[in-house]
Structure formats: structure tokens, C-alpha cells
N, C-alpha and C. Protein backbone atom coordinates (compact mmCIF):
# COMPACT_ATOMS: atom_id res chain seq x y z
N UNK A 1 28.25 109.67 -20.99
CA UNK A 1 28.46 109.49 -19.57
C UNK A 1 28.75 110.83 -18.92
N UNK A 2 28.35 111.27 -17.59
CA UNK A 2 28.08 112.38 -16.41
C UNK A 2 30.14 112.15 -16.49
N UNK A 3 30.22 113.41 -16.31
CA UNK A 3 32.04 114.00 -15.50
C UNK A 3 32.19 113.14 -14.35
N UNK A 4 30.96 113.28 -13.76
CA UNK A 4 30.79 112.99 -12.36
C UNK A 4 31.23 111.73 -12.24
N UNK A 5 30.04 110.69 -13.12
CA UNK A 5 30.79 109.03 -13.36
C UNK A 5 32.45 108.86 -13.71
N UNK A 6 32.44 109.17 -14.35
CA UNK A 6 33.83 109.07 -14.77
C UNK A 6 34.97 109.16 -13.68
N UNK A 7 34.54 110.62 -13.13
CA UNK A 7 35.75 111.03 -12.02
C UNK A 7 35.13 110.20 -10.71
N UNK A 8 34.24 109.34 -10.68
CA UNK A 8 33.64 108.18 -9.32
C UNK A 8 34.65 106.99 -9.62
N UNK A 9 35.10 106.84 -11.27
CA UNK A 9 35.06 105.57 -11.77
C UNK A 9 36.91 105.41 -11.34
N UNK A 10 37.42 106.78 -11.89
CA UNK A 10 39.01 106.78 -11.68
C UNK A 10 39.43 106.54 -10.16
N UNK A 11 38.79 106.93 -9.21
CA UNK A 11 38.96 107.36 -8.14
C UNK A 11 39.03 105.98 -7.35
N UNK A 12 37.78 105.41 -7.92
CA UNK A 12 37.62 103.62 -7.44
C UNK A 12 38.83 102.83 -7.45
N UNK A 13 39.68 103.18 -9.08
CA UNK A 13 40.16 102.30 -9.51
C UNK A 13 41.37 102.98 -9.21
N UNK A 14 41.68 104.33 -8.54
CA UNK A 14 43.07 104.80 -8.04
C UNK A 14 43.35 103.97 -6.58
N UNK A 15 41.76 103.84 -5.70
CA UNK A 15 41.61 103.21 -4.28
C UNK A 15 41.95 101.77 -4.77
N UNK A 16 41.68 101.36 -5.15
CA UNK A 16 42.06 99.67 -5.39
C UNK A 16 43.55 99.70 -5.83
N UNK A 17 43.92 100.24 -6.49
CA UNK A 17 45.65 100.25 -6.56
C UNK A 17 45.82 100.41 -5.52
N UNK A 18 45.51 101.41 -4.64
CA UNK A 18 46.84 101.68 -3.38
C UNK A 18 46.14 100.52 -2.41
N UNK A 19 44.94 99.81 -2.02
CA UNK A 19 44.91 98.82 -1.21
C UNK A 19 45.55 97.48 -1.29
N UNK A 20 45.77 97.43 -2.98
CA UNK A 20 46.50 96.27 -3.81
C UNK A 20 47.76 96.77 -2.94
N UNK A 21 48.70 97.47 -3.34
CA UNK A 21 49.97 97.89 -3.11
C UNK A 21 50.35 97.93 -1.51
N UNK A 22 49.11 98.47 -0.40
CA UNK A 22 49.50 98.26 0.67
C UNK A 22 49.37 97.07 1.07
N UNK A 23 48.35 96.40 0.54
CA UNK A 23 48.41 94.77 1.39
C UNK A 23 49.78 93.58 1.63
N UNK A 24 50.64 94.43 0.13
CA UNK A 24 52.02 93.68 -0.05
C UNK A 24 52.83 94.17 1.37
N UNK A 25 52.72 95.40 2.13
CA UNK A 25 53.54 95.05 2.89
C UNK A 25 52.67 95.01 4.40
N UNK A 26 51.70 94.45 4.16
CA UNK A 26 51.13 94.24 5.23
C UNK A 26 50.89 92.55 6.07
N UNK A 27 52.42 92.32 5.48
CA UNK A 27 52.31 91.03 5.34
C UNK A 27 52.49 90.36 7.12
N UNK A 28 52.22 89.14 7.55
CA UNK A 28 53.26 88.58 9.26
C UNK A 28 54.24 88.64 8.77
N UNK A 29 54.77 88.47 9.97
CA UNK A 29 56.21 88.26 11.06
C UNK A 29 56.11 86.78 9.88
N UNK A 30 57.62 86.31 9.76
CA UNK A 30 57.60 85.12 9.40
C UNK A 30 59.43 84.54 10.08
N UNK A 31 59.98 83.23 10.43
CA UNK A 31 60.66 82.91 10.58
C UNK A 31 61.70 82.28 9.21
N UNK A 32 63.33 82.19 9.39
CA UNK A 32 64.10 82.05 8.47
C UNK A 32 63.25 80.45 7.71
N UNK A 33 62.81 79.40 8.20
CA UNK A 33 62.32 78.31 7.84
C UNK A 33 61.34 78.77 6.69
N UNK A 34 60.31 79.38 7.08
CA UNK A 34 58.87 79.59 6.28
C UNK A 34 59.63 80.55 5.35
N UNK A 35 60.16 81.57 5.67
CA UNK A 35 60.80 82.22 4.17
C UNK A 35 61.18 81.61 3.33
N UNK A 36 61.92 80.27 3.66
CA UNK A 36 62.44 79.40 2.49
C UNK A 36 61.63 78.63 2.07
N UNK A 37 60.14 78.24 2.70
CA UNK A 37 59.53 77.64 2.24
C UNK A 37 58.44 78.42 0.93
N UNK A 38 58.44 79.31 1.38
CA UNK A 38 57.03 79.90 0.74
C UNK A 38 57.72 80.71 -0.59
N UNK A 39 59.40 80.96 -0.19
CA UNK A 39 60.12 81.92 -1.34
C UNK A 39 59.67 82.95 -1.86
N UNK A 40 58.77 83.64 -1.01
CA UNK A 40 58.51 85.17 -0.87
C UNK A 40 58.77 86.16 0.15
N UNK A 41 58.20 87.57 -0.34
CA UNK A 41 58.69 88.48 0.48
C UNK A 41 58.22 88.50 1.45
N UNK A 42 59.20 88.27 2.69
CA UNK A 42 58.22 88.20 3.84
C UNK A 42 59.11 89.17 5.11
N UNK A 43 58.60 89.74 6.26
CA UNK A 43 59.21 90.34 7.29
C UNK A 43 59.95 89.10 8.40
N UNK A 44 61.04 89.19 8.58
CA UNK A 44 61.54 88.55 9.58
C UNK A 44 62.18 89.65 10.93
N UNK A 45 61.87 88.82 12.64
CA UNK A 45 62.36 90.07 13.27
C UNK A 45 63.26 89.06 13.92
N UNK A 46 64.07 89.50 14.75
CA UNK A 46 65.27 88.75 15.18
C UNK A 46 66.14 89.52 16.51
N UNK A 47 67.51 89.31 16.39
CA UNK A 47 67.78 89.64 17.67
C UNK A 47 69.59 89.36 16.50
N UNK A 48 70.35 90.74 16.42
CA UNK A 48 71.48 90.50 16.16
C UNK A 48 72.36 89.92 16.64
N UNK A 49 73.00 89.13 15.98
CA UNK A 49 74.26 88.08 16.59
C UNK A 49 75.50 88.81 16.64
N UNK A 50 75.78 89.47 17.90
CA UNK A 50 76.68 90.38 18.30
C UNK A 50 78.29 89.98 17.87
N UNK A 51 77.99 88.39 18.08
CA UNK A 51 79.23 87.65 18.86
C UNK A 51 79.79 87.07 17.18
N UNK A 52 78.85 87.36 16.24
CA UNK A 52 79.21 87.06 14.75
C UNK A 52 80.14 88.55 14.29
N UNK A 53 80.97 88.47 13.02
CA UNK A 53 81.46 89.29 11.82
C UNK A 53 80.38 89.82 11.16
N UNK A 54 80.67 91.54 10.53
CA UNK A 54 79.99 91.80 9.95
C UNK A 54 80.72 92.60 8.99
N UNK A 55 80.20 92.78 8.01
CA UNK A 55 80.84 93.15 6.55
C UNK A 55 80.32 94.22 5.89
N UNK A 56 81.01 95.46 5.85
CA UNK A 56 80.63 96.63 5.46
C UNK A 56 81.97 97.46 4.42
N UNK A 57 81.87 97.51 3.23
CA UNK A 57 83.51 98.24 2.88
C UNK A 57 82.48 98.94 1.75
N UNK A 58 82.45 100.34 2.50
CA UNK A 58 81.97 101.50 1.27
C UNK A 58 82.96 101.57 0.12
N UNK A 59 83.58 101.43 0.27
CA UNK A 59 84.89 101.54 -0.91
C UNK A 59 84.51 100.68 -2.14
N UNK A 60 84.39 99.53 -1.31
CA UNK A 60 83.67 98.39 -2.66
C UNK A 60 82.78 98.13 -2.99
N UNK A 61 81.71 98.32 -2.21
CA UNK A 61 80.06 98.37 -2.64
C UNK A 61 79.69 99.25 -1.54
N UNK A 62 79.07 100.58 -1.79
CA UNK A 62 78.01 100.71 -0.49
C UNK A 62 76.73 100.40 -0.02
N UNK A 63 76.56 99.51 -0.87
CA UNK A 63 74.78 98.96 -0.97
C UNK A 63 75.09 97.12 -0.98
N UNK A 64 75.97 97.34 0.08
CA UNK A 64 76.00 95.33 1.06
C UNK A 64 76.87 95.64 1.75
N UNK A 65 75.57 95.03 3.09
CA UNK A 65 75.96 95.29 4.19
C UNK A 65 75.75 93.93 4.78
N UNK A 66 76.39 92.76 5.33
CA UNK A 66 76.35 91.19 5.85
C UNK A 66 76.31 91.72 7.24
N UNK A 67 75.38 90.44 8.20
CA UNK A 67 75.75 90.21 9.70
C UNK A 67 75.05 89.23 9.73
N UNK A 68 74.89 88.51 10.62
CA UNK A 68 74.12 87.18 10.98
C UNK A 68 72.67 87.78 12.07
N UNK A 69 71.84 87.02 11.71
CA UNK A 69 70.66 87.77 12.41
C UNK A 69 69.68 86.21 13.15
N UNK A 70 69.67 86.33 14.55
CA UNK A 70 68.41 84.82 14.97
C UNK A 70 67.41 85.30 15.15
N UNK A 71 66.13 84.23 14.50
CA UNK A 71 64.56 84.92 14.48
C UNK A 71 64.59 84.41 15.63
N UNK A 72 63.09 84.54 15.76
CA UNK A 72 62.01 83.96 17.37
C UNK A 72 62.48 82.68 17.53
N UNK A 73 62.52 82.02 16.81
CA UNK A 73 62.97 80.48 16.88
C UNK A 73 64.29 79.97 17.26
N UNK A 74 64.76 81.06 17.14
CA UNK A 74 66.47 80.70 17.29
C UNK A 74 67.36 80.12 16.41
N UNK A 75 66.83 80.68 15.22
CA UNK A 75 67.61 79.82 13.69
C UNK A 75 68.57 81.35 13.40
N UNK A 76 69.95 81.17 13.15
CA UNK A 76 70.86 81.92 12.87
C UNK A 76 71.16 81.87 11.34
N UNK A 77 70.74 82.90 10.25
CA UNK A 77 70.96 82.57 9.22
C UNK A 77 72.18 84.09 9.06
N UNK A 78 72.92 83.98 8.33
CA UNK A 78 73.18 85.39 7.15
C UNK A 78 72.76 86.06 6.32
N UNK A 79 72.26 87.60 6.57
CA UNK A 79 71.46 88.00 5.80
C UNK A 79 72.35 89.39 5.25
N UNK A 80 72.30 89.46 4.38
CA UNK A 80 72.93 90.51 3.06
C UNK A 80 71.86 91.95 3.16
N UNK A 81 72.32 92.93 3.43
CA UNK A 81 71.17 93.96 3.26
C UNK A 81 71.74 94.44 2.00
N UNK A 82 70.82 95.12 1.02
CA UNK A 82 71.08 95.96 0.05
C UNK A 82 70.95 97.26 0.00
N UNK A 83 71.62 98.10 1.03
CA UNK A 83 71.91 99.39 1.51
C UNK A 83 73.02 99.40 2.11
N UNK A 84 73.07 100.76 2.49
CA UNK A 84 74.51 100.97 3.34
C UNK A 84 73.69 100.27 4.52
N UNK A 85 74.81 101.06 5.36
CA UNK A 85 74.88 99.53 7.12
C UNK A 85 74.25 101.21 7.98
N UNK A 86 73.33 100.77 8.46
CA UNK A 86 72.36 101.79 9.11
C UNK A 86 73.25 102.79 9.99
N UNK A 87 73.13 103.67 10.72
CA UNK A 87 73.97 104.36 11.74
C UNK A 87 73.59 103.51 12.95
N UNK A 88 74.74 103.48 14.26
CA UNK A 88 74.06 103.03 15.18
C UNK A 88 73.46 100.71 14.93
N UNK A 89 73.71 100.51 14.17
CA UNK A 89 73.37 99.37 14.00
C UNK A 89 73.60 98.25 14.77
N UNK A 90 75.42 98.60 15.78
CA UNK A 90 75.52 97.61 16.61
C UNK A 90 74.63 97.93 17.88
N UNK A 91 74.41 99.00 18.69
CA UNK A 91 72.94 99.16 19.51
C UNK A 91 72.18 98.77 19.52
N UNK A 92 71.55 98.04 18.44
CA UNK A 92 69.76 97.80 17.95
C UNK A 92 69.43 96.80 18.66
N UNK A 93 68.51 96.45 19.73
CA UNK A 93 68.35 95.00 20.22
C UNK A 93 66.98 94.05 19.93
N UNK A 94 66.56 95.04 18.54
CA UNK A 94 65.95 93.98 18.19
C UNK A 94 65.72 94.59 16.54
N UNK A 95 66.16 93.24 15.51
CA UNK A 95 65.68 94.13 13.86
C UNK A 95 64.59 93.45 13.36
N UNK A 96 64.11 94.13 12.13
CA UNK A 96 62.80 93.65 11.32
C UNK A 96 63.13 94.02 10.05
N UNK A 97 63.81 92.68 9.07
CA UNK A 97 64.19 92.59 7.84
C UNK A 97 62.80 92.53 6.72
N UNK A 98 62.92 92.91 5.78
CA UNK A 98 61.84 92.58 4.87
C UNK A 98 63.25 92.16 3.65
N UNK A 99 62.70 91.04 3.11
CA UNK A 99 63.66 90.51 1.77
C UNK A 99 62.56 89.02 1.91
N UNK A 100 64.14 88.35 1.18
CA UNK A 100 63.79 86.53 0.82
C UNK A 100 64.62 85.96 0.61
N UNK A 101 64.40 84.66 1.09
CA UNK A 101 65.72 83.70 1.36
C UNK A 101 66.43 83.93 0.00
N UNK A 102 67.38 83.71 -0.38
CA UNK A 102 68.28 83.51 -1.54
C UNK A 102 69.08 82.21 -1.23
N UNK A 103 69.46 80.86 -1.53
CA UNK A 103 70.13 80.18 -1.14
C UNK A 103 70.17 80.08 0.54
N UNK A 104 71.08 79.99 0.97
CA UNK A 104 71.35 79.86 2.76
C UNK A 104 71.11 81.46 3.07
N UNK A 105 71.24 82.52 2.53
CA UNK A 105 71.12 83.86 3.15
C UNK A 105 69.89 84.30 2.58
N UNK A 106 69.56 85.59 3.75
CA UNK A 106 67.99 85.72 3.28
C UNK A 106 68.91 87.55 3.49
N UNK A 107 68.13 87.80 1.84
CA UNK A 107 68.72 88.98 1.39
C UNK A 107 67.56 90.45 1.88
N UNK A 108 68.07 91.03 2.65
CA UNK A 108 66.89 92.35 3.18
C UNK A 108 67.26 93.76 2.11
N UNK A 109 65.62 94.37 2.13
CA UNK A 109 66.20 95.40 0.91
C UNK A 109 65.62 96.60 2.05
N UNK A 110 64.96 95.99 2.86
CA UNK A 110 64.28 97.10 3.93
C UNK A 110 64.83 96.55 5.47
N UNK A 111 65.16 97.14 6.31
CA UNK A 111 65.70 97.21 7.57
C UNK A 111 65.46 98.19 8.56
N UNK A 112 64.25 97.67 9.68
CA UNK A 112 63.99 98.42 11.06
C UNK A 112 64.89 97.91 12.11
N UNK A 113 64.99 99.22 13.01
CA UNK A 113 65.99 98.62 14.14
C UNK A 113 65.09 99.18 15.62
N UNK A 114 65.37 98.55 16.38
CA UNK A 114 64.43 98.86 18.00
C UNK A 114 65.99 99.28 18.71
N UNK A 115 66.11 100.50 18.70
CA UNK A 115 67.37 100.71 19.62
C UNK A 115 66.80 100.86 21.52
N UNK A 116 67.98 100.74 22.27
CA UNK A 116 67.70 101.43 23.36
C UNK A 116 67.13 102.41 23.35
N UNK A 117 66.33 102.72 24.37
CA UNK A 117 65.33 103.97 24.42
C UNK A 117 66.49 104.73 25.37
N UNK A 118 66.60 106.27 24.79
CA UNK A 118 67.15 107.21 25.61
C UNK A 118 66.68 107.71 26.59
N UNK A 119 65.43 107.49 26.87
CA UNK A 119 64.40 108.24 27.38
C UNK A 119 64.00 106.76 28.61
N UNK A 120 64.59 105.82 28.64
CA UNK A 120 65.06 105.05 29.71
C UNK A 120 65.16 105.27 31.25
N UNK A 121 66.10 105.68 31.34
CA UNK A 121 66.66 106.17 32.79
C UNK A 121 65.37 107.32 32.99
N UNK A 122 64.65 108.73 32.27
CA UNK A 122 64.35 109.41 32.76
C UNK A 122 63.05 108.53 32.99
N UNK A 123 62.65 107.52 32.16
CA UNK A 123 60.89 106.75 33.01
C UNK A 123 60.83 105.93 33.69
N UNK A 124 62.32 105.23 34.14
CA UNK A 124 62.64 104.61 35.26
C UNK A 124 62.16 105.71 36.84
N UNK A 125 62.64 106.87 36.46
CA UNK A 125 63.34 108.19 37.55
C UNK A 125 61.13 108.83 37.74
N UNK A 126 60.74 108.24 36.84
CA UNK A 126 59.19 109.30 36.77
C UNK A 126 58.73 107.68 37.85
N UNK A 127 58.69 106.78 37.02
CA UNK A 127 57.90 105.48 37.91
C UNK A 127 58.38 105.55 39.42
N UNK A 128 59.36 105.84 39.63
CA UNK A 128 60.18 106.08 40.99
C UNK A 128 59.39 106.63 41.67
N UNK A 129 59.68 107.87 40.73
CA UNK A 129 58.51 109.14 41.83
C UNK A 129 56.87 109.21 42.10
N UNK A 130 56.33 108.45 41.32
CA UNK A 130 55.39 108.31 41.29
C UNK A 130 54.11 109.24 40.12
N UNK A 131 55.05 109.91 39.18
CA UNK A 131 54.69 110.81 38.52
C UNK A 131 53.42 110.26 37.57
């Protein structure tokens, strides 16, 4: 067999790994219900429950972090992250967990946050002007 085949053949089969591997997180939006149904990894986005407790003690674990989180639907579950507790986390007004239900809590090992935009007031101040 040609170098050439060979290094066509690895290359194929390096591209099919990484499309395998990205499709896993290319998964929907899913709500706390369907996570428990399907018992896989799925993205949930939500809206933090301000008005709930949240549980953070570096001292004793720094990798669990608890708060209560409601999807689109308005289902309030408890979800466990397995990291420290992000900076800025009570700000965020909207998150996007990736984990899976565990019992009543759906455990996140990945965590996005949509904070206020700083940059707010100055595109309020441009739309004003007409910029």
C-alpha cells in the first residue's frame, strides 16, 4: 500500500472520532422532566432561584456547589454542580447546565452563565443617539 493511502486512511478515521465526540455535546435544550426520562446527558437552561439557599463550603469540598435552578417550564429542581461555585454566580440571569438527573437532583459537571451585559447602559446611550 501507497504512504499516501495510509496517511488518507488515518486522517478519515482521526475525522470520524472528533465528529463522534462533537455530536455528544451537540445535543438540545432539554427540560428537568425529559432528563429524567431519557437518563442522559443532556443541557438544561433555566433561570436561578434567587429566593432559594445555596451551598458552597471550600473547606469541605471545593468541587459541590448546590442552588435550585427553574427550566422553561417552570419545574424547580436542585442541582449539585461538580466544581467550585463560578465567580459572580448570583448576577447570572440566565444558566445552561450540562449533567443528569440523579434521583430528585440533576447533577451539572459543566455550567454557562448569561450575566448582565456591562456594555448595557452604553447601547441604550448609542440607540438614543441614533448612532
Amino acid at each position: 500500500m501507497k504512504k499516501a493511502y495510509i496517511v488518507a486512511i488515518v486522517m478519515i478515521a482521526v475525522a470520524v472520532g472528533i465528529l463522534v465526540t462533537a455530536a455528544d455535546d451537540m445535543s438540545t435544550y432539554a427540560t428537568f422532566a425529559q432528563a429524567e426520562e431519557s437518563g442522559k446527558r443532556v443541557k438544561i437552561a433555566g433561570q436561578l432561584s434567587k429566593d432559594k439557599a445555596m451551598y458552597y463550603d471550600p473547606q469541605e469540598d471545593p468541587n459541590y456547589f448546590s442552588f435550585f435552578i427553574k427550566d422553561t417550564k417552570g419545574e424547580e429542581k436542585k442541582v449539585v454542580l461538580l466544581s467550585e461555585k463560578p465567580q459572580d454566580f448570583e448576577l447570572s440571569e440566565q444558566v445552561v447546565l450540562t449533567g443528569r438527573m440523579k434521583g430528585e437532583e440533576f447533577v451539572a459537571t459543566d455550567v454557562l452563565m448569561k450575566c448582565p451585559s456591562k456594555y448595557k447602559d452604553e447601547e441604550a446611550y448609542t440607540k438614543e443617539k441614533g448612532y
